[in-house]
Protein backbone atom coordinates (compact mmCIF):
# COMPACT_ATOMS: atom_id res chain seq x y z
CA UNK A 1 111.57 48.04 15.79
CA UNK A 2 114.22 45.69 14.30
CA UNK A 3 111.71 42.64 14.12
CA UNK A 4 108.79 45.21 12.75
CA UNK A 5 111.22 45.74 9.45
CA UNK A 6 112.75 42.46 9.80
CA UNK A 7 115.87 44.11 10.74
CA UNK A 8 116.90 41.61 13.28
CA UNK A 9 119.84 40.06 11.38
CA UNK A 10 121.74 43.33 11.73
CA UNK A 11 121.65 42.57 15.53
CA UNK A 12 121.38 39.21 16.18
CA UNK A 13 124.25 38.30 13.57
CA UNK A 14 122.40 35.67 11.56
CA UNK A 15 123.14 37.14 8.54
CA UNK A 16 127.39 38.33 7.73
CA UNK A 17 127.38 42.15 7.54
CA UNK A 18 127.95 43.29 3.83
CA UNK A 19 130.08 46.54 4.15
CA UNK A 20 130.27 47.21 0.54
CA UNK A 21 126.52 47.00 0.19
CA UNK A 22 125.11 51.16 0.44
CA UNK A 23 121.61 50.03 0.84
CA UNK A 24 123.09 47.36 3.49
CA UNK A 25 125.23 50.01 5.20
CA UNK A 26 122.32 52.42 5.32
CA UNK A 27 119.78 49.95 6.83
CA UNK A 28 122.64 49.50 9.55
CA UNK A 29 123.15 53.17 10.32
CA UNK A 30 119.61 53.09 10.99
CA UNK A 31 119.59 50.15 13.46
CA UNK A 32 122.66 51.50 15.40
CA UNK A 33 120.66 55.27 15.79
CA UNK A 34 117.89 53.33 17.79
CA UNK A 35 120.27 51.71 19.42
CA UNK A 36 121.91 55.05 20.42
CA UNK A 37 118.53 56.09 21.82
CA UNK A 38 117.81 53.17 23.74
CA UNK A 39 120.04 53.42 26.39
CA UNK A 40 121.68 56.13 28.43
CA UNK A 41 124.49 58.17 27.96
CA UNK A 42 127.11 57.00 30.33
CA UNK A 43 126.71 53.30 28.80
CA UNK A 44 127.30 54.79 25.11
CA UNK A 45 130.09 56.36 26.72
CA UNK A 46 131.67 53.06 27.30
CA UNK A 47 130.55 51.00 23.91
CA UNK A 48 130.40 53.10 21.18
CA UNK A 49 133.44 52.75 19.02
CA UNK A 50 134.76 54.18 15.51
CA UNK A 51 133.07 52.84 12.21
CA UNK A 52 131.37 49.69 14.23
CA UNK A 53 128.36 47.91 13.54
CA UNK A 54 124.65 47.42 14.46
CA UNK A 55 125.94 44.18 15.85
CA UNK A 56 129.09 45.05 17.74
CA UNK A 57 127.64 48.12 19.10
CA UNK A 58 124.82 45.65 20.19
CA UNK A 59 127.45 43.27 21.89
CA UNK A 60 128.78 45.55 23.78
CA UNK A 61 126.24 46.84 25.23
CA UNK A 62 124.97 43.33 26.65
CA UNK A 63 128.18 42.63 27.94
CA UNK A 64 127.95 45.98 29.79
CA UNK A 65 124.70 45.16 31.41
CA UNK A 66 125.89 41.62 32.27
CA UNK A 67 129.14 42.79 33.57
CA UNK A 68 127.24 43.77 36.87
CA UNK A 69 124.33 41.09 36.27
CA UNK A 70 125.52 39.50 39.90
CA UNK A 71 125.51 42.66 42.56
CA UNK A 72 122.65 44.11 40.68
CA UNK A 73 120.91 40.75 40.68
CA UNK A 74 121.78 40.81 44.99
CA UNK A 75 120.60 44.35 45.80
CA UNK A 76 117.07 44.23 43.58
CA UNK A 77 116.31 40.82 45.38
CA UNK A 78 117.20 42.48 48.41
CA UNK A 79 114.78 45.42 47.67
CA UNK A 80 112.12 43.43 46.31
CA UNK A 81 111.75 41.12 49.75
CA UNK A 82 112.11 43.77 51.99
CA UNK A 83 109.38 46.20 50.59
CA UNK A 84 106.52 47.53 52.40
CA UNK A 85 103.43 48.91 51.45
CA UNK A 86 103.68 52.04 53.84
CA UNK A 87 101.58 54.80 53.28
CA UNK A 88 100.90 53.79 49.61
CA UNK A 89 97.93 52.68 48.28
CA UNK A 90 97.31 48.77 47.31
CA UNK A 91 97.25 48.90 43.75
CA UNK A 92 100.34 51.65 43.65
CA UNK A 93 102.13 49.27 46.16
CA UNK A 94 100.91 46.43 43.59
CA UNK A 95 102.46 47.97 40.84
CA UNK A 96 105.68 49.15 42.59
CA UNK A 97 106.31 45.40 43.20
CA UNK A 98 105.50 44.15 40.03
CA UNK A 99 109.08 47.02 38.75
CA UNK A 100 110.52 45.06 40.91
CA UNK A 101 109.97 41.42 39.41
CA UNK A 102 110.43 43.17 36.01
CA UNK A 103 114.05 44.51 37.14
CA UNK A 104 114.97 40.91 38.73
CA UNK A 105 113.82 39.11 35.23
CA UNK A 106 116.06 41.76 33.41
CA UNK A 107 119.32 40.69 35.45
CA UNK A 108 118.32 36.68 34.94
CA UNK A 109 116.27 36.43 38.26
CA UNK A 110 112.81 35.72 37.07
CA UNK A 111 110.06 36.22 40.10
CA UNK A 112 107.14 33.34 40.39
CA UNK A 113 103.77 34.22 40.82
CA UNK A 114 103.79 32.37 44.19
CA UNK A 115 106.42 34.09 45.37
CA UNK A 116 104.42 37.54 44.17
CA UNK A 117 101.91 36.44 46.15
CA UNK A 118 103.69 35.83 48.96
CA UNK A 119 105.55 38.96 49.26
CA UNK A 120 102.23 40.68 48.97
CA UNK A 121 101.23 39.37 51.60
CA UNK A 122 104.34 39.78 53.28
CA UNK A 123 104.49 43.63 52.79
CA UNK A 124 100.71 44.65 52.94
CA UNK A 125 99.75 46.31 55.99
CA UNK A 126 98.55 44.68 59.04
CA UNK A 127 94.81 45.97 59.05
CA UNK A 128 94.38 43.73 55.73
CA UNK A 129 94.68 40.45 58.42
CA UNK A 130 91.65 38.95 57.42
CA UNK A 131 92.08 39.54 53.68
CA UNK A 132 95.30 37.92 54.07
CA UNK A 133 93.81 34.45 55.56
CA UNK A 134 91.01 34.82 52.94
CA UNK A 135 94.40 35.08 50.43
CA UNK A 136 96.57 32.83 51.86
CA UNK A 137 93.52 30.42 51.74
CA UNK A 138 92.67 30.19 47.96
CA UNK A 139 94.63 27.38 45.89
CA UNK A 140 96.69 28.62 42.98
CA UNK A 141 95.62 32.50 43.24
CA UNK A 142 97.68 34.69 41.10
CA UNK A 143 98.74 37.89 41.87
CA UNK A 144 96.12 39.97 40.13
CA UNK A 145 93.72 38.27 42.04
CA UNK A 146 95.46 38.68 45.60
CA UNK A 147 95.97 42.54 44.54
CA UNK A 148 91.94 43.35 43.47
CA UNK A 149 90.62 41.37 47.04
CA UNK A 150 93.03 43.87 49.05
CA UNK A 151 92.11 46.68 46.66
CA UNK A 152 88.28 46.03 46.84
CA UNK A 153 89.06 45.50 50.91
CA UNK A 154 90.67 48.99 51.09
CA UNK A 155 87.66 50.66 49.40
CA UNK A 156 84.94 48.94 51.65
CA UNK A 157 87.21 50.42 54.63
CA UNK A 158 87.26 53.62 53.56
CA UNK A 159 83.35 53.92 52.97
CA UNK A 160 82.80 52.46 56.16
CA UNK A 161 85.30 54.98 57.71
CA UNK A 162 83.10 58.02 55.88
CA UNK A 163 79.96 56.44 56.95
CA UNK A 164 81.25 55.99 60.64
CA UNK A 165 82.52 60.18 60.63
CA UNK A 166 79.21 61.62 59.03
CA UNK A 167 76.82 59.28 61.53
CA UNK A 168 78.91 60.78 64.51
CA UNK A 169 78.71 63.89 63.22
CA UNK A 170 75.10 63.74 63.19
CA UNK A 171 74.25 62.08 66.46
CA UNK A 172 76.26 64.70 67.86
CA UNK A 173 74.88 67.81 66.39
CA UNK A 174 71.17 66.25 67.16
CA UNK A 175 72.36 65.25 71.06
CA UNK A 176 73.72 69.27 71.16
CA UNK A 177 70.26 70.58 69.96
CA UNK A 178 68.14 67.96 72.56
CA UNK A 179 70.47 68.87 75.59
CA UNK A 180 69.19 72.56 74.70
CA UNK A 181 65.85 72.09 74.83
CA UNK A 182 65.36 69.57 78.00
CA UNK A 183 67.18 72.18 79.52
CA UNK A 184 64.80 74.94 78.65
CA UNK A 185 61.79 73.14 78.92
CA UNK A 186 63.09 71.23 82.31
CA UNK A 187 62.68 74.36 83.88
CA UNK A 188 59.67 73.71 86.53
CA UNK A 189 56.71 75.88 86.95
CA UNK A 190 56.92 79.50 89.41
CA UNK A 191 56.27 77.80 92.85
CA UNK A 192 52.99 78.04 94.00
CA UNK A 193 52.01 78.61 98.01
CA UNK A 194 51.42 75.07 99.59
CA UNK A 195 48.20 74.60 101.17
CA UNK A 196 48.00 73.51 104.65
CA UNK A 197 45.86 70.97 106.16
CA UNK A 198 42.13 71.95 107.01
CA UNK A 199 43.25 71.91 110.81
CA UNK A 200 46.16 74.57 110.33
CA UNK A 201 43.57 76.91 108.27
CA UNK A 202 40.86 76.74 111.05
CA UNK A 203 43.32 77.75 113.55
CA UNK A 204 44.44 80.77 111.72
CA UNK A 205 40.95 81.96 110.71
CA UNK A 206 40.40 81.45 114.76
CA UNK A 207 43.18 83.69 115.21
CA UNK A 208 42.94 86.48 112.64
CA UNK A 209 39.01 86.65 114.78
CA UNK A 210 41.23 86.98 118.16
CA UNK A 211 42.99 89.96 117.22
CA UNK A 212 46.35 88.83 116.63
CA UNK A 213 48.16 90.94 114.89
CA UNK A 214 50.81 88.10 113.86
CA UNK A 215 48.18 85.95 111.88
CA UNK A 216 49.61 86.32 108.67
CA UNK A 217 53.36 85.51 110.03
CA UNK A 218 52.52 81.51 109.04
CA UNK A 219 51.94 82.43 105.74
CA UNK A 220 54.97 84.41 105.79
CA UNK A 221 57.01 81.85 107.40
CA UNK A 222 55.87 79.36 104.84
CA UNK A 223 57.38 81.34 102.04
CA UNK A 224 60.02 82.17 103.20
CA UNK A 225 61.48 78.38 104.33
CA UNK A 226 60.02 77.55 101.21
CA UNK A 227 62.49 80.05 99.22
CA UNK A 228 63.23 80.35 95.32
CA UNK A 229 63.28 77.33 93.17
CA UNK A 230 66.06 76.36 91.34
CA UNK A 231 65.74 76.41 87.65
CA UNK A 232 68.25 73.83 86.80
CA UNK A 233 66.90 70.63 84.94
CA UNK A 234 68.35 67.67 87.94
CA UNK A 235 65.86 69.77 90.76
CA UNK A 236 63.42 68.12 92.89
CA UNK A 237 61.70 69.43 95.77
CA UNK A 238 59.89 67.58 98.01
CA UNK A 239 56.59 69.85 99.34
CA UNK A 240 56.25 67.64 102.68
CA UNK A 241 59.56 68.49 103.42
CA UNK A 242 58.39 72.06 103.98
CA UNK A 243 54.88 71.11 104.92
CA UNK A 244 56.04 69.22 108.09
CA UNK A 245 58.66 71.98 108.68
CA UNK A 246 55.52 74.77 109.00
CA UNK A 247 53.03 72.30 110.85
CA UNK A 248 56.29 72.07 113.67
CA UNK A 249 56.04 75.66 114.32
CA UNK A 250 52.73 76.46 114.51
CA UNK A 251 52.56 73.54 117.18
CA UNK A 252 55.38 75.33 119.17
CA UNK A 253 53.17 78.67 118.74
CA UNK A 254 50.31 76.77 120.15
């Protein structure tokens, strides 16, 4: 504001303060309200004085950010290396680094942009590994640069993640519906009597003409070792099984 009205000699003290001067004095009263609102009250608490000016007010309140320049300077380069993306996002883990620098450069500790880069890659998470090399790799990147390639990384993984869910959800719903049917349509056929060799017919016609009253027991034998059929789908009956099981005892009959 001071260097939009060319107000900046009531701050920086390049011009001696005129105290006599009303239009001087009133241009000053202005400078020292924005002051006022620029910083908090607890600091105001400790610089403003009686009947002061734009200038004093102003050098006291740089030597009561410099005052603690050193610790602050210690614990904000402490926070800044040790940060961690977590659960945030890349570009809100981006931008929470980049406060960082911006605090460090306030207390005299500007950040590079190698060692932005660095602690990017540093603090990014660990499923970003092959970003990183890709990172790591390219000569003089700047930390824009490093931030979009994880950024653009983080949104290909989280299509393929959506694409990955909805493909499983179909190939399950469509193996459900297929399991259904084979099962239903697995079902085999009512059983049907099994015919017996040409032999084995001929001597039960020969019989029935004999007069024995047991000549339909075969055929009831037959059935019975022959039983129900299971209806589930993994089945499998063998007719000769039963075939050779019948011929056995109508040859002990004989």
């Amino acid at each position: 504001m001071c260097g939009k009205f060319r107000l900046l000699h009531h701050v920086n003290g390049s011009v001696p303060p005129r105290r006599t001067d009303p239009s001087w004095e009133q241009v000053d009263c202005c400078v020292r309200t924005w002051l006022y609102g620029s910083v908090s009250q607890d600091v105001l608490d400790f610089t403003m004085a009686e009947d002061q000016t734009a200038r004093q007010l102003w050098v006291a309140i740089s030597n009561k950010f410099q005052a603690n320049q050193a610790p602050r300077a210690i614990f904000l380069s402490k926070d800044f290396h040790s940060m961690t993306q977590g659960d945030l996002f890349v570009m809100d883990f981006g931008k929470k680094m980049k406060l960082a620098a911006d605090a460090l450069l306030e207390v005299g500790h500007p950040v590079t942009e190698p060692t932005l880069v660095l602690n990017l890659l540093r603090g990014i998470r660990p499923k970003f590994s092959n970003t990183k090399d890709i990172v790591a790799g390219t000569k003089d990147i700047t930390f824009d640069e490093a931030l979009n390639q994880f950024a653009l990384k983080e949104l290909r993984m989280a299509n393929e993640a959506k694409v990955l869910s909805s493909t499983a959800l179909v190939a399950a719903t469509t193996g459900y519906g297929s399991s259904c049917r084979s099962s239903s349509s697995a079902a085999p056929p009512p059983q049907q009597h099994l015919q017996l060799p040409q032999q084995q017919q001929q001597q039960r016609r020969r019989r029935k003409k004999g007069g024995n009253g047991s000549g339909g027991a075969p055929e009831q034998q037959q059935q019975q070792l022959c039983g129900p059929t299971p209806t589930g789908p993994w089945f499998c009956f063998s007719p000769w099984g039963g075939m050779a099981l019948t011929m056995m005892k109508h040859s002990a009959r004989l």
